[in-house]
C-alpha atoms as a PDB file:
ATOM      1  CA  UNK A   1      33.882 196.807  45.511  1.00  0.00           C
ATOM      2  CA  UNK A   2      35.652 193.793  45.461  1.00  0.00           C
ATOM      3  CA  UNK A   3      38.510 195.326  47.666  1.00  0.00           C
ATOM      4  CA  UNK A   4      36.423 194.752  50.657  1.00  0.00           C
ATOM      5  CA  UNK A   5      36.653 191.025  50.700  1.00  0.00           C
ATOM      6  CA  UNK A   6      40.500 191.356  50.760  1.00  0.00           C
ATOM      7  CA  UNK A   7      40.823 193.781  53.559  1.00  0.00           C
ATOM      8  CA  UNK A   8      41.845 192.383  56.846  1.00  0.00           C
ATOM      9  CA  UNK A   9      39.015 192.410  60.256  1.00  0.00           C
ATOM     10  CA  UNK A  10      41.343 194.892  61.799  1.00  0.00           C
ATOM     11  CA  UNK A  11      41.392 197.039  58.997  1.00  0.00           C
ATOM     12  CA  UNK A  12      37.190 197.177  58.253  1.00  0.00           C
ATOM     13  CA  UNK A  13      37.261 197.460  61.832  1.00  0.00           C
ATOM     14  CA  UNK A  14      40.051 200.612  62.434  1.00  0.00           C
ATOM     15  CA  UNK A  15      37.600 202.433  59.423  1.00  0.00           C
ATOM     16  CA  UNK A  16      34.775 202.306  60.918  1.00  0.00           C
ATOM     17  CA  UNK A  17      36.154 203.140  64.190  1.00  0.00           C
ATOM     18  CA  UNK A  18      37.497 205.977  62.544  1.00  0.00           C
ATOM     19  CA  UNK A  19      34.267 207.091  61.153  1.00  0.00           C
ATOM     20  CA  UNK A  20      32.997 207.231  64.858  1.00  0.00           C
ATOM     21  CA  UNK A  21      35.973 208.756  66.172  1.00  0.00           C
ATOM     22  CA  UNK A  22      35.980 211.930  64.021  1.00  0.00           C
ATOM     23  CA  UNK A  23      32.068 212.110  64.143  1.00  0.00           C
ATOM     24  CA  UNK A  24      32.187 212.922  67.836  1.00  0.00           C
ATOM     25  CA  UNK A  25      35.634 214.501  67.832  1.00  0.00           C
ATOM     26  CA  UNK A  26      34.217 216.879  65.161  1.00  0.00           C
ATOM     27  CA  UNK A  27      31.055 217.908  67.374  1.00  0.00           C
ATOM     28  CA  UNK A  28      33.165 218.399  70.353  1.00  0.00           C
ATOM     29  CA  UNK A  29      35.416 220.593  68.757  1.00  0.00           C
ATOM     30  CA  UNK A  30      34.612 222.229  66.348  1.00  0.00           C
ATOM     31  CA  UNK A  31      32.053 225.325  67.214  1.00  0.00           C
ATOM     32  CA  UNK A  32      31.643 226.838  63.632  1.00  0.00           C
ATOM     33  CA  UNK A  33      28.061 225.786  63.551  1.00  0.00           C
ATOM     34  CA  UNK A  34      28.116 225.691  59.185  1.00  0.00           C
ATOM     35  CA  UNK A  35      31.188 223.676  59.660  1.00  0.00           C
ATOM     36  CA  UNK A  36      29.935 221.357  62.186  1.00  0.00           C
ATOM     37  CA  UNK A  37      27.220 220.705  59.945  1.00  0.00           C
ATOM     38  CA  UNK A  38      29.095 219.951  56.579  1.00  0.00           C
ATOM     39  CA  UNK A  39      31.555 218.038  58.547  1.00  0.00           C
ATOM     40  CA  UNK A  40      28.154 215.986  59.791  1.00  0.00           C
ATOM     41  CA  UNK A  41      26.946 215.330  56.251  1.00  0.00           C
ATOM     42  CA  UNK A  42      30.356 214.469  55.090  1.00  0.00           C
ATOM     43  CA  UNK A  43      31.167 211.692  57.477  1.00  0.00           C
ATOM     44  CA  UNK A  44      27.499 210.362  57.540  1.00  0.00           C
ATOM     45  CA  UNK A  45      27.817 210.053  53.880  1.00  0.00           C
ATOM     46  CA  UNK A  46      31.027 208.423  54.142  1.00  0.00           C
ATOM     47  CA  UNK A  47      30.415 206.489  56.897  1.00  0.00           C
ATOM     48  CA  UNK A  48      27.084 205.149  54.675  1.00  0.00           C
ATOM     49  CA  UNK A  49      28.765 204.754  51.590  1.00  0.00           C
ATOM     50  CA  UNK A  50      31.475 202.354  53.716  1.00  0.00           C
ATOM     51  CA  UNK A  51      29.374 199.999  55.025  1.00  0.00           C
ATOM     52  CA  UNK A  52      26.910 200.038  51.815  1.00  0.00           C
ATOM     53  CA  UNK A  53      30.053 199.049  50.146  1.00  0.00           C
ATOM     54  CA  UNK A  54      30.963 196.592  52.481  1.00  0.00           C
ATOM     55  CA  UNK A  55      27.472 194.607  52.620  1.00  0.00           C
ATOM     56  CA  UNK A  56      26.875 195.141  48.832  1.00  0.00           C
ATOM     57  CA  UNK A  57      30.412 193.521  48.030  1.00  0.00           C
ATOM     58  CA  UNK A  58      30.215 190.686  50.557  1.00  0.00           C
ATOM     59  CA  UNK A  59      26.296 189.965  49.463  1.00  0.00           C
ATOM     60  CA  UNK A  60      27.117 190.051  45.814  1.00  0.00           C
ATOM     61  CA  UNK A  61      30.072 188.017  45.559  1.00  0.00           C
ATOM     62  CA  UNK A  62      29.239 185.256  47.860  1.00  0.00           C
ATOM     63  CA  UNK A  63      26.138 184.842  46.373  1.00  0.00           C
ATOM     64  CA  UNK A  64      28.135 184.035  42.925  1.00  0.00           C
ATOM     65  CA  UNK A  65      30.184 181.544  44.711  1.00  0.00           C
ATOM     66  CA  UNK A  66      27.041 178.851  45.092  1.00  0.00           C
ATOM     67  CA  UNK A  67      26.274 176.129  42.979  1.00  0.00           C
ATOM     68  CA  UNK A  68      22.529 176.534  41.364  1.00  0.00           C
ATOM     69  CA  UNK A  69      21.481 179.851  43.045  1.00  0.00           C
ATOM     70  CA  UNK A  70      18.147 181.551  42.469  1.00  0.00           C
ATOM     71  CA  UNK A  71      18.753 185.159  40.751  1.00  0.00           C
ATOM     72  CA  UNK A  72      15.739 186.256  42.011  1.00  0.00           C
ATOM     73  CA  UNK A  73      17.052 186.587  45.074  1.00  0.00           C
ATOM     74  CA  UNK A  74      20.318 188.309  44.272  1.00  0.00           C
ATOM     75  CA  UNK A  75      17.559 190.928  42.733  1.00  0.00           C
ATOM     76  CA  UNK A  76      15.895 191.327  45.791  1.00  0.00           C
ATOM     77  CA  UNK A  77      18.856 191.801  48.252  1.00  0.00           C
ATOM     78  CA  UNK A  78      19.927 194.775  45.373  1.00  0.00           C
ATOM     79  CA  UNK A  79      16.587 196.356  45.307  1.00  0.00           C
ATOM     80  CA  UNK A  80      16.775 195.855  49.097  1.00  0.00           C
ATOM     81  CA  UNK A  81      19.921 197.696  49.397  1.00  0.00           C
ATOM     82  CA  UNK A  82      18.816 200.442  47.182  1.00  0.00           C
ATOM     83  CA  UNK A  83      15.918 200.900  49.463  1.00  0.00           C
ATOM     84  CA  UNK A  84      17.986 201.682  52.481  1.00  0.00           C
ATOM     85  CA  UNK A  85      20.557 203.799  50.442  1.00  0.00           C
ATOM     86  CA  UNK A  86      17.951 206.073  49.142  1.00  0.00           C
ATOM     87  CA  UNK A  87      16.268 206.441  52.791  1.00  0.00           C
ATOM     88  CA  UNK A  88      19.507 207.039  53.706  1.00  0.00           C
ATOM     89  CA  UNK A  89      19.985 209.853  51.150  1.00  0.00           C
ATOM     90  CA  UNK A  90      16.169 211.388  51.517  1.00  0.00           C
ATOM     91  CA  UNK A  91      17.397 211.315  55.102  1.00  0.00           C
ATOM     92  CA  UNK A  92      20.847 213.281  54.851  1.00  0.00           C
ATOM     93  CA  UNK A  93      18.668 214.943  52.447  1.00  0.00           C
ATOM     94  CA  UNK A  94      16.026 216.094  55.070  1.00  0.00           C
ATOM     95  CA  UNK A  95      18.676 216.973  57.621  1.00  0.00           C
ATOM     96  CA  UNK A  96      20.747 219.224  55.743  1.00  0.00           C
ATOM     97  CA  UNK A  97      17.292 221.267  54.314  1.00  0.00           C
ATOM     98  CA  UNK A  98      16.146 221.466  57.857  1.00  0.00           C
ATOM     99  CA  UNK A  99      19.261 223.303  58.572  1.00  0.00           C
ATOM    100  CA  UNK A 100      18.949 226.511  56.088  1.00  0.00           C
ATOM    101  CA  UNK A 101      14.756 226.222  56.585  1.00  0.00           C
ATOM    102  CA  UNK A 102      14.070 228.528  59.564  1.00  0.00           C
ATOM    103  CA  UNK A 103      10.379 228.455  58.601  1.00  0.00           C
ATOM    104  CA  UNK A 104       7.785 226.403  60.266  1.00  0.00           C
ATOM    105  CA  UNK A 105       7.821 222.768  58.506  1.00  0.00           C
ATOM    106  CA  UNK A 106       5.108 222.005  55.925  1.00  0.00           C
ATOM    107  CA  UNK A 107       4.295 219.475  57.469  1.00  0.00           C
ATOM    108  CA  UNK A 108       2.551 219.045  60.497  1.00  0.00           C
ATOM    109  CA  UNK A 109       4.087 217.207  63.513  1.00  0.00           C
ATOM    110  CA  UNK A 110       1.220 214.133  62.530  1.00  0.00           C
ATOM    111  CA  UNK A 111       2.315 213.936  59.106  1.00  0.00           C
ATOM    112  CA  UNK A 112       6.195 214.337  59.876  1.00  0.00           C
ATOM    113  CA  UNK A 113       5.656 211.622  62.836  1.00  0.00           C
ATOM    114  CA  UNK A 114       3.671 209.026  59.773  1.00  0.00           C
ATOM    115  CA  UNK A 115       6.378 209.757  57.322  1.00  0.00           C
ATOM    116  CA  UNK A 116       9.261 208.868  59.653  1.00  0.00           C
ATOM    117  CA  UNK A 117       7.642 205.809  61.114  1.00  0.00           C
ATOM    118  CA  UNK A 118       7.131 204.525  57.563  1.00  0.00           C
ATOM    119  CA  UNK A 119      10.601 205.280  56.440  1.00  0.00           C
ATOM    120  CA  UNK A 120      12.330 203.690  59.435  1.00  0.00           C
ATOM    121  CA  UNK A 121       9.673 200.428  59.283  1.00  0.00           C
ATOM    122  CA  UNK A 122      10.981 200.587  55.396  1.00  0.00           C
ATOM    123  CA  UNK A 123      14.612 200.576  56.610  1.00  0.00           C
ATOM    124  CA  UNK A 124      14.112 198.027  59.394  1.00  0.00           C
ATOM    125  CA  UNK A 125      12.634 195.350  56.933  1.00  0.00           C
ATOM    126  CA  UNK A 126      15.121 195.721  54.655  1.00  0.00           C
ATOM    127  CA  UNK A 127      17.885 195.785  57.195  1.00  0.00           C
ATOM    128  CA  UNK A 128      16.316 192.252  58.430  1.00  0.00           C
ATOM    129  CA  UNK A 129      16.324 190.975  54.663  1.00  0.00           C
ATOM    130  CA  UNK A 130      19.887 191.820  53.769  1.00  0.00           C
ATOM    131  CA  UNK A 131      21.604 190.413  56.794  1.00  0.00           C
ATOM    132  CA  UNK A 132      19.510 186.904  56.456  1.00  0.00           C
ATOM    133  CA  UNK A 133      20.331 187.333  52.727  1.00  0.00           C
ATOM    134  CA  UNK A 134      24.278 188.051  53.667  1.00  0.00           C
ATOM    135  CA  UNK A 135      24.735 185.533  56.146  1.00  0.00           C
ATOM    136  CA  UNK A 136      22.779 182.624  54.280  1.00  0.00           C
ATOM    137  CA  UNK A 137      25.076 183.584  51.107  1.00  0.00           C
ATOM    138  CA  UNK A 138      28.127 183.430  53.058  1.00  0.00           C
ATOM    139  CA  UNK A 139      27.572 180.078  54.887  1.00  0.00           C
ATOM    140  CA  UNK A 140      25.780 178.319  51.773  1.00  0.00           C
ATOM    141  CA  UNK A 141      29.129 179.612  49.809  1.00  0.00           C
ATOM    142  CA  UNK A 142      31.283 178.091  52.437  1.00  0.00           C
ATOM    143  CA  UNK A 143      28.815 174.725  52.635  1.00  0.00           C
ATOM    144  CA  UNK A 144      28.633 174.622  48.535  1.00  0.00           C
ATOM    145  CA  UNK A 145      24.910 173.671  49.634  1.00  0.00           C
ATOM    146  CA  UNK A 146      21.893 175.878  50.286  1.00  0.00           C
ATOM    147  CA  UNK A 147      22.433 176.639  53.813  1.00  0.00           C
ATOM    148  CA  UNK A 148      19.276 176.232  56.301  1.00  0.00           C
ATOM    149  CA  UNK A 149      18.326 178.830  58.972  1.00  0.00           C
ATOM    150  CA  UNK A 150      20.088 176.876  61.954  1.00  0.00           C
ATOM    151  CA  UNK A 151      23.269 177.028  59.863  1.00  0.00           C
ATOM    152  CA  UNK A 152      23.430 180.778  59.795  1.00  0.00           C
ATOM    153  CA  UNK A 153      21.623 182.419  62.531  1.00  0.00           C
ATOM    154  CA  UNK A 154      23.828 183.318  64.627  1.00  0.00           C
ATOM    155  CA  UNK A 155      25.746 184.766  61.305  1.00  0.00           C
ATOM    156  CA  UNK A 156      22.742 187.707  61.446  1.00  0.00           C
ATOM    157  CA  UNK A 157      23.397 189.405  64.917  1.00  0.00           C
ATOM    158  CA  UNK A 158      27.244 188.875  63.668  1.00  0.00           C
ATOM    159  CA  UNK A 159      26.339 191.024  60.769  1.00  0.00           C
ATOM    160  CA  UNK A 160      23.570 193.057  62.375  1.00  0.00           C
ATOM    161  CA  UNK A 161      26.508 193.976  65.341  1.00  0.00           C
ATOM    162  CA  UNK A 162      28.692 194.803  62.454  1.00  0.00           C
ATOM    163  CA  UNK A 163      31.947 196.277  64.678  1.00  0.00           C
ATOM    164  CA  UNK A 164      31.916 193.092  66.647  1.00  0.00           C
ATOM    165  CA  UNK A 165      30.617 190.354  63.735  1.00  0.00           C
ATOM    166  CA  UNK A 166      33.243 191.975  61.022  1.00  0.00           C
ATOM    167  CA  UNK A 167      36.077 189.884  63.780  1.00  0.00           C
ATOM    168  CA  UNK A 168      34.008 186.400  62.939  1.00  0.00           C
ATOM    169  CA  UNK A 169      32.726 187.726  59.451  1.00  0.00           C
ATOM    170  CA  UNK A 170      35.559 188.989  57.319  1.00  0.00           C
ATOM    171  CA  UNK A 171      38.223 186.445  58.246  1.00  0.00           C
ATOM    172  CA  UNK A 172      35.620 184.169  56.599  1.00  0.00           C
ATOM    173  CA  UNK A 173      35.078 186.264  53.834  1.00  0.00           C
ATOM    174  CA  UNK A 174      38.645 186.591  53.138  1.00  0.00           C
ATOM    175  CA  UNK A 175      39.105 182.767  53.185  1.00  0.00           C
ATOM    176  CA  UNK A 176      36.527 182.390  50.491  1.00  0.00           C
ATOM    177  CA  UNK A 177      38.019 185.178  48.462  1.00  0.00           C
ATOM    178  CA  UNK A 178      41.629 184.465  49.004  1.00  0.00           C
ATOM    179  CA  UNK A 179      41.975 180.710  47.588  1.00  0.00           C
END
């Protein structure tokens, strides 16, 4: 994991450009339904496993670099994290059942509509936690001092906009990492 806080802006940034890029160039071209799909769970996997890598790596690692930090919280932002990578999976899960199952779903529409909502309300408040928990870790490692919410605000939408923030983000990351 540690790889990721070496690699360049440009380079995070050409992957997950990449990721994109063959996502829709595979649905435009390709018309082998079965293929189309594989090729759908594929890249969603890697595309998942990419960016779980990349805020998992950055999280962890700056968080080791502060003086007198609270584990508890490292804890959190990996139970956090696990969260949203099993939704993830259930998800990729769901999709690629719903595929092969021509039969009407077990669920009704009420119960399918309650289960999503919860899932993506699940996956939105951990989303919120590990991008506060990211961007305070980076900018109280670059401080040496807890940092305070003013310090690393704007540090969130940098994260949360990940193909725009990874130009601000990883060149910092890489000067923490590359002393």
């Amino acid at each position: 994991m540690k790889q990721f806080l070496t690699l360049k802006a440009s380079q995070i940034f050409g992957i997950g450009i990449a990721c994109f890029v063959l996502f829709f160039l595979e649905i435009i071209f390709i018309n082998a339904p079965f293929l189309n799909f594989v090729l759908e769970l594929t890249m969603l996997f890697v595309f998942s496993s990419f960016f779980f890598g990349w805020y998992y790596a950055v999280g962890t690692e700056t968080f080791k670099l502060i003086p007198n930090s609270d584990k508890a919280a490292l804890k959190k932002f990996k139970i956090s994290l696990s969260i949203l990578a099993t939704i993830t999976l259930l998800l990729i899960i769901y999709y690629a059942t719903s595929y092969f199952d021509d039969s009407s779903s077990v669920l009704s529409s009420d119960d399918s509509f309650l289960i999503f909502a919860l899932f993506y309300l699940t996956y939105f408040i951990c989303i919120v936690y590990w991008t506060s928990f990211i961007a305070e870790s980076l900018k109280s490692a670059e401080l040496q001092r807890p940092a305070i919410f003013s310090e690393y605000r704007m540090d969130i939408l940098l994260i949360w906009f990940f193909i725009i923030g990874v130009w601000y983000i990883q060149p910092r990351v890489n000067k923490l990492f590359n002393k």
